[in-house]
C-alpha atoms as a PDB file:
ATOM      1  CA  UNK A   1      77.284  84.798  78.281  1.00  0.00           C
ATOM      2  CA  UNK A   2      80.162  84.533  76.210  1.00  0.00           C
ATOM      3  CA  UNK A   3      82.154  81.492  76.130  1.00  0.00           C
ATOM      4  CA  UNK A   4      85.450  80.918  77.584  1.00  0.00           C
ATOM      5  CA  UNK A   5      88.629  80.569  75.510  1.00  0.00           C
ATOM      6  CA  UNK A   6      90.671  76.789  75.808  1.00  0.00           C
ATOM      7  CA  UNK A   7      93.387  79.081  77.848  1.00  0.00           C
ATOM      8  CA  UNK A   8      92.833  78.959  81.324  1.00  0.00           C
ATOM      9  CA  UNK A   9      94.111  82.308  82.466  1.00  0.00           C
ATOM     10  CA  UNK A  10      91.812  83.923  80.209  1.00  0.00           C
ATOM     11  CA  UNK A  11      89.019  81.488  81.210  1.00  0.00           C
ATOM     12  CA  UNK A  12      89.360  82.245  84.484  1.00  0.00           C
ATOM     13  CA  UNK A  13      89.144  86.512  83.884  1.00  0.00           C
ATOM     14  CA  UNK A  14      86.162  85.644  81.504  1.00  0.00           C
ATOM     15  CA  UNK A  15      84.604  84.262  84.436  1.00  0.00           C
ATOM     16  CA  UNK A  16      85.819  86.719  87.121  1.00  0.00           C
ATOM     17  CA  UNK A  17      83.872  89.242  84.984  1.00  0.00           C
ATOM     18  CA  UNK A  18      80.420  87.751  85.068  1.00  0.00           C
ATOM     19  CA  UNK A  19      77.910  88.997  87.441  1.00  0.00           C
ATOM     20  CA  UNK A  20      77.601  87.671  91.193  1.00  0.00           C
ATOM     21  CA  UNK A  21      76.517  88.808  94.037  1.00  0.00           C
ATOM     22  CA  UNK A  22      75.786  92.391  94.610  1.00  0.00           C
ATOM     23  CA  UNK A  23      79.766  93.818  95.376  1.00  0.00           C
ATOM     24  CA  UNK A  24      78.378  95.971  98.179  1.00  0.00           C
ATOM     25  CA  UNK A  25      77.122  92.982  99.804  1.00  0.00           C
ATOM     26  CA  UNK A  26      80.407  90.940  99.621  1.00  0.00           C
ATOM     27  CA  UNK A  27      82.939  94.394 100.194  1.00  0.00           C
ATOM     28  CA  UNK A  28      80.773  95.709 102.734  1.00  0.00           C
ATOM     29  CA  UNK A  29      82.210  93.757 105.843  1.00  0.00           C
ATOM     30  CA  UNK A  30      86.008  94.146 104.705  1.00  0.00           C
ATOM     31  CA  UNK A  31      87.826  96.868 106.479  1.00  0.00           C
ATOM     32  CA  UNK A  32      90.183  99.602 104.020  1.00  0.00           C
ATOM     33  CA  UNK A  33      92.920  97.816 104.475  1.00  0.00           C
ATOM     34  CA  UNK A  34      91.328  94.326 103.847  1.00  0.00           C
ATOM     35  CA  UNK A  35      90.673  95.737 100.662  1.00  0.00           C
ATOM     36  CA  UNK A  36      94.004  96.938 100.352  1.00  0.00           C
ATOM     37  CA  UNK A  37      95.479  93.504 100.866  1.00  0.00           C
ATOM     38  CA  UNK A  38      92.674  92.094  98.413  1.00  0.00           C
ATOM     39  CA  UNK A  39      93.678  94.131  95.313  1.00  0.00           C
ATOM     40  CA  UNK A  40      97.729  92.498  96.116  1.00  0.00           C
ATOM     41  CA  UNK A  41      96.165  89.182  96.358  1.00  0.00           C
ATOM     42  CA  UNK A  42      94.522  90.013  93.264  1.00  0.00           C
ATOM     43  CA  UNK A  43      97.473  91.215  91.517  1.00  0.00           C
ATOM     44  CA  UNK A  44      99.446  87.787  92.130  1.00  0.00           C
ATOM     45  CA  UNK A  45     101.491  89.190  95.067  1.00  0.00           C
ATOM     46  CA  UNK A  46     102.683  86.314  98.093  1.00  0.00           C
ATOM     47  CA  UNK A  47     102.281  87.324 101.743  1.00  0.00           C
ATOM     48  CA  UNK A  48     106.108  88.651 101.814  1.00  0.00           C
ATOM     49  CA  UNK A  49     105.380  90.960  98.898  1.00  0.00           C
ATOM     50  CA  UNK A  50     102.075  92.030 100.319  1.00  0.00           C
ATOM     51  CA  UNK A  51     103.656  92.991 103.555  1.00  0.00           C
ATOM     52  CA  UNK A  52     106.720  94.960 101.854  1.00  0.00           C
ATOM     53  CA  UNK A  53     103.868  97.070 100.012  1.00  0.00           C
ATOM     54  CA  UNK A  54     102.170  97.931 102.926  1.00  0.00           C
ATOM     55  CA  UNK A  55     104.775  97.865 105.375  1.00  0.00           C
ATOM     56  CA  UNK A  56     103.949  95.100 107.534  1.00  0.00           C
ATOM     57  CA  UNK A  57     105.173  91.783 108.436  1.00  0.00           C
ATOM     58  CA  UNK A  58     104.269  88.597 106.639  1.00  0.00           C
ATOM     59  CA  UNK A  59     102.611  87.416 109.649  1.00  0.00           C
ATOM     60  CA  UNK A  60     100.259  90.120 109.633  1.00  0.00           C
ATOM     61  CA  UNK A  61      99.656  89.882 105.992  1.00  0.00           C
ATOM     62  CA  UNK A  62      99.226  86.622 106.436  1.00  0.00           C
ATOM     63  CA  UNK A  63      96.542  87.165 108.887  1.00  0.00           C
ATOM     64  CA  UNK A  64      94.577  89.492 106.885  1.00  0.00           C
ATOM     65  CA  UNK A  65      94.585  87.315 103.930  1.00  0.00           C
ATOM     66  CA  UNK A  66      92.911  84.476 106.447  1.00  0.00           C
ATOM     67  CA  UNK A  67      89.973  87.123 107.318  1.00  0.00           C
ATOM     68  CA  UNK A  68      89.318  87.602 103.461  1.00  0.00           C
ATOM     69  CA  UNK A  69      89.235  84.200 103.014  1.00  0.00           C
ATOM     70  CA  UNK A  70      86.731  83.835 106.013  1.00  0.00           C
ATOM     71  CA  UNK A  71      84.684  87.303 105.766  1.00  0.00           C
ATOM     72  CA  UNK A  72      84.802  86.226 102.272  1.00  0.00           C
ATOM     73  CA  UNK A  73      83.930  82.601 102.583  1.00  0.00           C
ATOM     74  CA  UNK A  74      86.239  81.584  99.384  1.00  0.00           C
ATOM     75  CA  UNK A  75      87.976  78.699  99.732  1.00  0.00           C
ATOM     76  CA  UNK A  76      91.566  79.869  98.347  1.00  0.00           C
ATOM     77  CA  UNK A  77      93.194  82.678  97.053  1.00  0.00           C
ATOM     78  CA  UNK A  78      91.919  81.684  93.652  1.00  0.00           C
ATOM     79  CA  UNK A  79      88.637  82.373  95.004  1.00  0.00           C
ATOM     80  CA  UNK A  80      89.636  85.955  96.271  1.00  0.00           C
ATOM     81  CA  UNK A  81      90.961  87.063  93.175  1.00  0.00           C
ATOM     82  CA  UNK A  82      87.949  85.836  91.101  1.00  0.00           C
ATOM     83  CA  UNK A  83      86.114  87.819  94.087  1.00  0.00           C
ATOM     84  CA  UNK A  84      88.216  91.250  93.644  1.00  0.00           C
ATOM     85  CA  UNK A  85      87.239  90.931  89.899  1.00  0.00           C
ATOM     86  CA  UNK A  86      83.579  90.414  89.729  1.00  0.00           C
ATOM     87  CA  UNK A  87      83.262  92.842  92.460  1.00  0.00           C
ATOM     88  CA  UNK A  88      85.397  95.558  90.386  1.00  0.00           C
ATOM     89  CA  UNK A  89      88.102  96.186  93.416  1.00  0.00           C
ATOM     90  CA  UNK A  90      90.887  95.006  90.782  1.00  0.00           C
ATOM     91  CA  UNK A  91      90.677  96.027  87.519  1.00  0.00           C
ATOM     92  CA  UNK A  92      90.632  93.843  84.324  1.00  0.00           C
ATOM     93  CA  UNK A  93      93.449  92.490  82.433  1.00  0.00           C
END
């Protein structure tokens, strides 16, 4: 495994890229537009910005970023992005 750079960012998408889990085993129990709302959390977006994408309210955005986090178990965002990597939903940098 390669080594990750002193920068954090880039430390953090080294790491995102490394294998886990089989993806169909994580992905499997999110619905389309869970993984909608997963590649915006994965591209930095904020509940307000997910919900003008997709044409919803923050509230509900809101709400389906709580299921990812649960379906998901990750403890954060953080953890959902690292998830949408590894599991190839968002692309790379």
């Amino acid at each position: 495994m390669p080594e990750c750079t002193p920068d954090p960012l880039r430390c953090l998408l080294c790491c995102a890229r490394r294998p886990a889990t089989p993806p169909a085993a994580d992905l499997a129990v999110l619905t389309e537009r869970e993984q909608q709302v997963l590649r915006l959390v994965a591209e930095g977006l904020t509940n307000a910005e997910i919900g003008k994408r997709l044409f919803i309210t923050t509230g509900t955005a809101k709400v389906h970023v709580a299921r990812l986090l649960y379906k998901l178990d990750a403890r954060d965002r953080v953890q959902l992005v690292i998830i949408a990597h590894r599991t190839g939903l968002a692309p790379g940098p």
